[in-house]
C-alpha atoms as a PDB file:
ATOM      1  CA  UNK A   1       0.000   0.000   0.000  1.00  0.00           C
ATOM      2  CA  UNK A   2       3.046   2.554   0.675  1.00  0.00           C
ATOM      3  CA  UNK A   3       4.646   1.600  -2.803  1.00  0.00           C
ATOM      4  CA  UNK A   4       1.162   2.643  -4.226  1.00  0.00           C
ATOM      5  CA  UNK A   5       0.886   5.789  -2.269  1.00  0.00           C
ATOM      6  CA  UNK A   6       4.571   7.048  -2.962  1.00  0.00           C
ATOM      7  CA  UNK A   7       3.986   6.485  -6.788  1.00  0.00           C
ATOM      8  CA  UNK A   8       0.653   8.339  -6.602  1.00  0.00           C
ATOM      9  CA  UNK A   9       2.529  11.037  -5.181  1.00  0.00           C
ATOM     10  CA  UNK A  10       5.524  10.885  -7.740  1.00  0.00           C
ATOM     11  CA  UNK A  11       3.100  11.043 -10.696  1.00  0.00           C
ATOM     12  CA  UNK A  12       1.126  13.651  -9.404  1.00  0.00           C
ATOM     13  CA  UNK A  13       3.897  16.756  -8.318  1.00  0.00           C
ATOM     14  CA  UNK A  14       4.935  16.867 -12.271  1.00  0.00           C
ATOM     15  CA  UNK A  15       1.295  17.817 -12.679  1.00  0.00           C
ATOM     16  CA  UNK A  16       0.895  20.399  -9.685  1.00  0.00           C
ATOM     17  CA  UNK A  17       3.081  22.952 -11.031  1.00  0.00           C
ATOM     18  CA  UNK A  18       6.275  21.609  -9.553  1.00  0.00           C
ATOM     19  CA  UNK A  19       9.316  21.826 -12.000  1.00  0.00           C
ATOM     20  CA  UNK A  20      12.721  20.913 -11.698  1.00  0.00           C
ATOM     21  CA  UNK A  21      15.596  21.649 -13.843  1.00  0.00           C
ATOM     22  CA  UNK A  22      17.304  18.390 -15.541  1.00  0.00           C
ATOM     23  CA  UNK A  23      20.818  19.589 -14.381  1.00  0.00           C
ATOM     24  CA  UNK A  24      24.275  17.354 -15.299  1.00  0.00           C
ATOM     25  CA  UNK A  25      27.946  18.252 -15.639  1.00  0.00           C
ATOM     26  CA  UNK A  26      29.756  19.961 -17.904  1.00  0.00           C
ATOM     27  CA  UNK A  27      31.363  17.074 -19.849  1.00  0.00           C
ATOM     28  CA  UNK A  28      27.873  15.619 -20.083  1.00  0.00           C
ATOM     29  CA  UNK A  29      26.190  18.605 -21.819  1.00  0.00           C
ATOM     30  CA  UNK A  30      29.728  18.582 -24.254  1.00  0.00           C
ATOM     31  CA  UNK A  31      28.974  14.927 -24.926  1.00  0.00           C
ATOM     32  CA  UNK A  32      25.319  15.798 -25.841  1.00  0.00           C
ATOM     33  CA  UNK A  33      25.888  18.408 -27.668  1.00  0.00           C
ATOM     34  CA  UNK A  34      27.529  16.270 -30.181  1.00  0.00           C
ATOM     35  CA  UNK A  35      24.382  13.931 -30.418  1.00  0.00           C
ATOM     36  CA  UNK A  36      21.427  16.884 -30.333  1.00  0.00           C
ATOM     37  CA  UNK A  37      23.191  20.328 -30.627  1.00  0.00           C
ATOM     38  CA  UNK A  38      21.717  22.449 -28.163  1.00  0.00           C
ATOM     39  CA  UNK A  39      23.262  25.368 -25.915  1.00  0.00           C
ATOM     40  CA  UNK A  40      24.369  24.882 -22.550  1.00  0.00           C
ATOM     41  CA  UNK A  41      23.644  26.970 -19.284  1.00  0.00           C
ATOM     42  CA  UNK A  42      25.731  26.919 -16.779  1.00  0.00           C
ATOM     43  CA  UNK A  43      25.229  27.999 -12.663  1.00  0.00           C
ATOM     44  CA  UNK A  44      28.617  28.951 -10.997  1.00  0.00           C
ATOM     45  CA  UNK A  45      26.947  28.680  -7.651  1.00  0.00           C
ATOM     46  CA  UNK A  46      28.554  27.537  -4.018  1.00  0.00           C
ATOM     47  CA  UNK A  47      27.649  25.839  -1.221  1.00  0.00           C
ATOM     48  CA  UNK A  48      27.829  28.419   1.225  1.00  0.00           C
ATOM     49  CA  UNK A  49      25.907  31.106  -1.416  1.00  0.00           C
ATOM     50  CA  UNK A  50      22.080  32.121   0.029  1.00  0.00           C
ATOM     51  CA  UNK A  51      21.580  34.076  -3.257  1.00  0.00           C
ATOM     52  CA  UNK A  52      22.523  30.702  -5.021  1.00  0.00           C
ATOM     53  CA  UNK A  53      20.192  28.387  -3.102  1.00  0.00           C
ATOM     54  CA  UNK A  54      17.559  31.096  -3.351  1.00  0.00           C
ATOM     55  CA  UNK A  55      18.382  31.152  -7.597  1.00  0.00           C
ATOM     56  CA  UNK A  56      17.672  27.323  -7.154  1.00  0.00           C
ATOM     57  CA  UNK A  57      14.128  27.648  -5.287  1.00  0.00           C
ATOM     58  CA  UNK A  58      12.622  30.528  -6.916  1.00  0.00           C
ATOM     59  CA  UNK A  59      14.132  31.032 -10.412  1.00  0.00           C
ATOM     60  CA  UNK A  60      15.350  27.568 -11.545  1.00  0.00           C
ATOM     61  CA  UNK A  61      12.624  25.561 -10.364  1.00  0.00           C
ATOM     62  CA  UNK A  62       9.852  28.090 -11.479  1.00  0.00           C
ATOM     63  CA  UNK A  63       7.943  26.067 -14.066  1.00  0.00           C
ATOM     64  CA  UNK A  64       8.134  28.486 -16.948  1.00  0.00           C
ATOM     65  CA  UNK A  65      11.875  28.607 -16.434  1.00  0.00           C
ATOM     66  CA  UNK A  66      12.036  25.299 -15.984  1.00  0.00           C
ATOM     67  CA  UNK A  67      10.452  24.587 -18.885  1.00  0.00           C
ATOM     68  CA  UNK A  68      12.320  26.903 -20.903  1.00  0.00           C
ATOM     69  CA  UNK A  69      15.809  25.868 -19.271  1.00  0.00           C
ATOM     70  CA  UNK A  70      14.899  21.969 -20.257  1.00  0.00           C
ATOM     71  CA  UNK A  71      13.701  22.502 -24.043  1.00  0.00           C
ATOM     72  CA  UNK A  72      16.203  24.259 -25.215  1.00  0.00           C
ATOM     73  CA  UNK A  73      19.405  24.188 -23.710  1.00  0.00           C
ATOM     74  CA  UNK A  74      21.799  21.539 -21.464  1.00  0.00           C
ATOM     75  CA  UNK A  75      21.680  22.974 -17.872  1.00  0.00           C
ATOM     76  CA  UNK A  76      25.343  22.540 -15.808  1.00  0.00           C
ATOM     77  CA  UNK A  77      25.641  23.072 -12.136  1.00  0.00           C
ATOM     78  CA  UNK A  78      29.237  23.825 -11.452  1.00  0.00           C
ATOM     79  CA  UNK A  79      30.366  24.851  -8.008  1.00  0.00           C
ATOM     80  CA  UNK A  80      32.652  27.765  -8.407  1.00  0.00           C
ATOM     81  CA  UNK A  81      34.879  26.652  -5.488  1.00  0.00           C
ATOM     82  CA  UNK A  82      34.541  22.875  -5.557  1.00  0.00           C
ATOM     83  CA  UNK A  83      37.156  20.315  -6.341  1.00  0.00           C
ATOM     84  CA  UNK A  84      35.756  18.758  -9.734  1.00  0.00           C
ATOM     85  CA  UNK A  85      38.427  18.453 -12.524  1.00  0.00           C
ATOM     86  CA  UNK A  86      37.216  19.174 -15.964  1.00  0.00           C
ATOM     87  CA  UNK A  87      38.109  19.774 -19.135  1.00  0.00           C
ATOM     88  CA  UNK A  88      36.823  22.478 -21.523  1.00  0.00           C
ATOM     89  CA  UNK A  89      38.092  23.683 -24.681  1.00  0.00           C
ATOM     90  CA  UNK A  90      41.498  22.089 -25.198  1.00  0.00           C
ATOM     91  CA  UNK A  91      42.509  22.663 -21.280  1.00  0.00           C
ATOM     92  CA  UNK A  92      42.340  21.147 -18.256  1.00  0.00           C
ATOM     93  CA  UNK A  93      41.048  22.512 -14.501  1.00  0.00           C
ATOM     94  CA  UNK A  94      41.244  21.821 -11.626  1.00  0.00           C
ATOM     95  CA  UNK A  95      41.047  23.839  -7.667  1.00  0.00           C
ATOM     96  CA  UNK A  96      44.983  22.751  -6.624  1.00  0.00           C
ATOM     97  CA  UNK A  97      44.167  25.032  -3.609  1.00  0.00           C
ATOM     98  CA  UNK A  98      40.982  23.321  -2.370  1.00  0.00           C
ATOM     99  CA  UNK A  99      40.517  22.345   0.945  1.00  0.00           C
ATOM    100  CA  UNK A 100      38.046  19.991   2.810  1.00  0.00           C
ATOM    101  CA  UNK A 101      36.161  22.287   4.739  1.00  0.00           C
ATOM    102  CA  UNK A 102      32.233  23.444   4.510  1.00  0.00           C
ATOM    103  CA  UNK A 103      33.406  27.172   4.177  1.00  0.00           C
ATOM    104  CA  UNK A 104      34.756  29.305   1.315  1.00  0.00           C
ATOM    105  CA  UNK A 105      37.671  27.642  -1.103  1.00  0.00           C
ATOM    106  CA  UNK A 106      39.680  29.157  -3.586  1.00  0.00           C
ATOM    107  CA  UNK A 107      37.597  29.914  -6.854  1.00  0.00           C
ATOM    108  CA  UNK A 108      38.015  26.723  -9.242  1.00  0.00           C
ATOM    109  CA  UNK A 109      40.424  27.307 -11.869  1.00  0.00           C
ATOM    110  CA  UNK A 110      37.957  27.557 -14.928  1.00  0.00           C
ATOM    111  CA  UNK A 111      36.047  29.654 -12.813  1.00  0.00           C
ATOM    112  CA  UNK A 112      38.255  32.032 -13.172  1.00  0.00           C
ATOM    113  CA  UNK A 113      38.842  31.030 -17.175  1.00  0.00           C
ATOM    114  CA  UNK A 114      35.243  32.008 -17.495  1.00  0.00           C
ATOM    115  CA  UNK A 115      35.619  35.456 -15.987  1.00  0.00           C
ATOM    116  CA  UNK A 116      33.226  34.665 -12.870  1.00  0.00           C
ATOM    117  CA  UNK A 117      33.764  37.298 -10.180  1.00  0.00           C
ATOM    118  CA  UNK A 118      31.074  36.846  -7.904  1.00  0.00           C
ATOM    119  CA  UNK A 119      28.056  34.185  -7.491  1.00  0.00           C
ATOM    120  CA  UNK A 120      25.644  32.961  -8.500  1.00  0.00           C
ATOM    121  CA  UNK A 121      26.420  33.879 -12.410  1.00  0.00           C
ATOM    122  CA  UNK A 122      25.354  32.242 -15.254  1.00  0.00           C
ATOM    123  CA  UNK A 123      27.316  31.977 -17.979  1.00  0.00           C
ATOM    124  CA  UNK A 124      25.522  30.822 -21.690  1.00  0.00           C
ATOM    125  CA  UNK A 125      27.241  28.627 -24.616  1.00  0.00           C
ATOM    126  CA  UNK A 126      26.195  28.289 -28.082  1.00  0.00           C
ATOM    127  CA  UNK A 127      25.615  24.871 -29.508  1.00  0.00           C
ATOM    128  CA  UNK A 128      29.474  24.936 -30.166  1.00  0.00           C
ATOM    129  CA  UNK A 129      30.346  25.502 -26.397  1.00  0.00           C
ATOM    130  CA  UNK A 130      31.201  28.784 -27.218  1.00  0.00           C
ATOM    131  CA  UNK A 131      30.894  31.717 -24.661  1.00  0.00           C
ATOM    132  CA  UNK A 132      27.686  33.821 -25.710  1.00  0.00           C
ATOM    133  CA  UNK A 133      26.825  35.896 -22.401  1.00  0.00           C
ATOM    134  CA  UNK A 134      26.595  35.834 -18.692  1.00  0.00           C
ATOM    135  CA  UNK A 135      24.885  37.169 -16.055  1.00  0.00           C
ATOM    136  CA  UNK A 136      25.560  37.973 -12.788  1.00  0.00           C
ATOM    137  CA  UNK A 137      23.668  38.273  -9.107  1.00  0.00           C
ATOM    138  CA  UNK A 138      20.339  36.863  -7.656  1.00  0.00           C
ATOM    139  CA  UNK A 139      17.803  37.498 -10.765  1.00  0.00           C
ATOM    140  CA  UNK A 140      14.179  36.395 -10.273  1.00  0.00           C
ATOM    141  CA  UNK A 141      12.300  34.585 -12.658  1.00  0.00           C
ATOM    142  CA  UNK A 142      10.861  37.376 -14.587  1.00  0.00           C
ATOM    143  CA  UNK A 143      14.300  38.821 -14.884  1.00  0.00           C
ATOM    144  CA  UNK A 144      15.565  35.942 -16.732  1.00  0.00           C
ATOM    145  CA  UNK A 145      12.912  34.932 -19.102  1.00  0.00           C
ATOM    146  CA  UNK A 146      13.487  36.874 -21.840  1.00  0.00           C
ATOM    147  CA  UNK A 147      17.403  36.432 -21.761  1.00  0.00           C
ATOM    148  CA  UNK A 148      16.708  32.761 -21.708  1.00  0.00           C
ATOM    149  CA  UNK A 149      14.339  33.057 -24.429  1.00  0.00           C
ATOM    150  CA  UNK A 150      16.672  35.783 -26.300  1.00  0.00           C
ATOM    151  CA  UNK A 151      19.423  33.381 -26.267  1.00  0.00           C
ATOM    152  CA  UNK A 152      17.224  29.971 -26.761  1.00  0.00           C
ATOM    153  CA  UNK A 153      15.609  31.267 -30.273  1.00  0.00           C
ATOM    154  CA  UNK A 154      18.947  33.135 -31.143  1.00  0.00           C
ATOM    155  CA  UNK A 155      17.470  36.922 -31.331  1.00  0.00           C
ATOM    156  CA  UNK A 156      20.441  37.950 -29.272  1.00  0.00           C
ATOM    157  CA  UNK A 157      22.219  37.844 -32.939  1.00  0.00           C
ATOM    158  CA  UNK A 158      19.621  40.419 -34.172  1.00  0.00           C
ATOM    159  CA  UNK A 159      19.565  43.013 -31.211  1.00  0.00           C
ATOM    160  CA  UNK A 160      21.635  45.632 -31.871  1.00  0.00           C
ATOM    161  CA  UNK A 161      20.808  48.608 -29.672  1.00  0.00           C
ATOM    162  CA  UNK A 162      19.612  49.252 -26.213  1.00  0.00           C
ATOM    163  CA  UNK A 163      16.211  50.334 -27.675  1.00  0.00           C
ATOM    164  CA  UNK A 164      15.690  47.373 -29.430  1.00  0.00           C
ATOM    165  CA  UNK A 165      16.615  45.347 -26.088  1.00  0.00           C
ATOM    166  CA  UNK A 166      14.721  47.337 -23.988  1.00  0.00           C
ATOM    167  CA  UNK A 167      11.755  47.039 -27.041  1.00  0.00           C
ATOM    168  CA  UNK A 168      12.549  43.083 -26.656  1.00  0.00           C
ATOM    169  CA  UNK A 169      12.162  42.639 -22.886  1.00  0.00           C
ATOM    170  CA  UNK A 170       8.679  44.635 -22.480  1.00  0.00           C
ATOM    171  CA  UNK A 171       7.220  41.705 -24.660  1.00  0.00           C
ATOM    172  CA  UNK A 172       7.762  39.528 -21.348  1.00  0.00           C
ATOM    173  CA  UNK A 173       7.104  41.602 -18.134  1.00  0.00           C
ATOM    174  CA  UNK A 174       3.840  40.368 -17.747  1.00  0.00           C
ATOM    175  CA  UNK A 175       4.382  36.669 -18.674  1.00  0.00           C
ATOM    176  CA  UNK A 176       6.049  35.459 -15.422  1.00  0.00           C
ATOM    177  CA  UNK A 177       3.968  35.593 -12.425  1.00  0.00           C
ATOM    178  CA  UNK A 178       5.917  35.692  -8.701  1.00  0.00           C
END
């Protein structure tokens, strides 16, 4: 009878407006990329971050987000002082500093390859793993839609002036709902 109940529950939160973000490492968005091109998001977040874990509640798991984050692009969660050693476009990283402890490490070396100077920041690739964008600081959800969606239907190619971007982003203010 428990088994029953628990998968009554599991079917049901996909349906009550929970979402969650498929997230996976960076060499496993790479390696899909090669079999369904798609671009890659990627959180620089850390542990000890409230902004981060409060990006991960409220904007991440916020089902148009969500939704948007999972059709069109490979979602990475990379901790910007952890200890994971990765490779990315011909070079290899590592922290050599890090140290086992719950506070604040060093900042991973391709943290600081990708320019990240304070967290959380996301950081966008096109479907070559090429650097597009990033942005930086606690954004709610209805900051980030239409930069997701700019990026995810490639009209950040075609804006070329503040007008036009601030033209762009009035199309979305009242699509998210807090």
């Amino acid at each position: 009878m428990k088994k029953i109940l628990i998968l009554t529950v599991l079917f049901l939160i996909p349906l009550s407006g929970f979402a969650q973000v498929l997230w996976m490492t960076l060499p496993q968005a790479i390696e899909a990329q090669k079999k369904e091109p798609k671009k890659i998001l990627i959180d620089f977040y850390a542990n000890w971050c409230a902004p981060c874990k409060e990006m991960e509640k409220y904007t991440y798991n916020h089902p148009e987000i969500a939704k948007i984050i999972n059709e069109s692009f490979y979602a990475v969660k990379f901790e910007s002082d952890g200890n994971e050693s990765i490779s990315y476009a011909g070079h290899s990283f590592t922290n050599p500093d890090f140290k086992t402890k719950k506070n604040k490490n060093t900042l991973h070396q391709f943290t600081k390859y990708m320019n990240i100077n304070m967290i959380p920041t996301m950081v966008f690739l096109d479907e070559s793993s090429n650097p597009i964008t990033s942005l930086s600081g606690f954004l709610k959800a209805k900051e980030v839609e239409p930069y997701f969606t700019m990026i995810a239907s490639d009209e950040y190619k075609t804006i070329k002036s503040r007008q036009e971007w601030e033209g762009y982003q009035k199309k979305f203010r009242s699509r998210i709902k807090e």
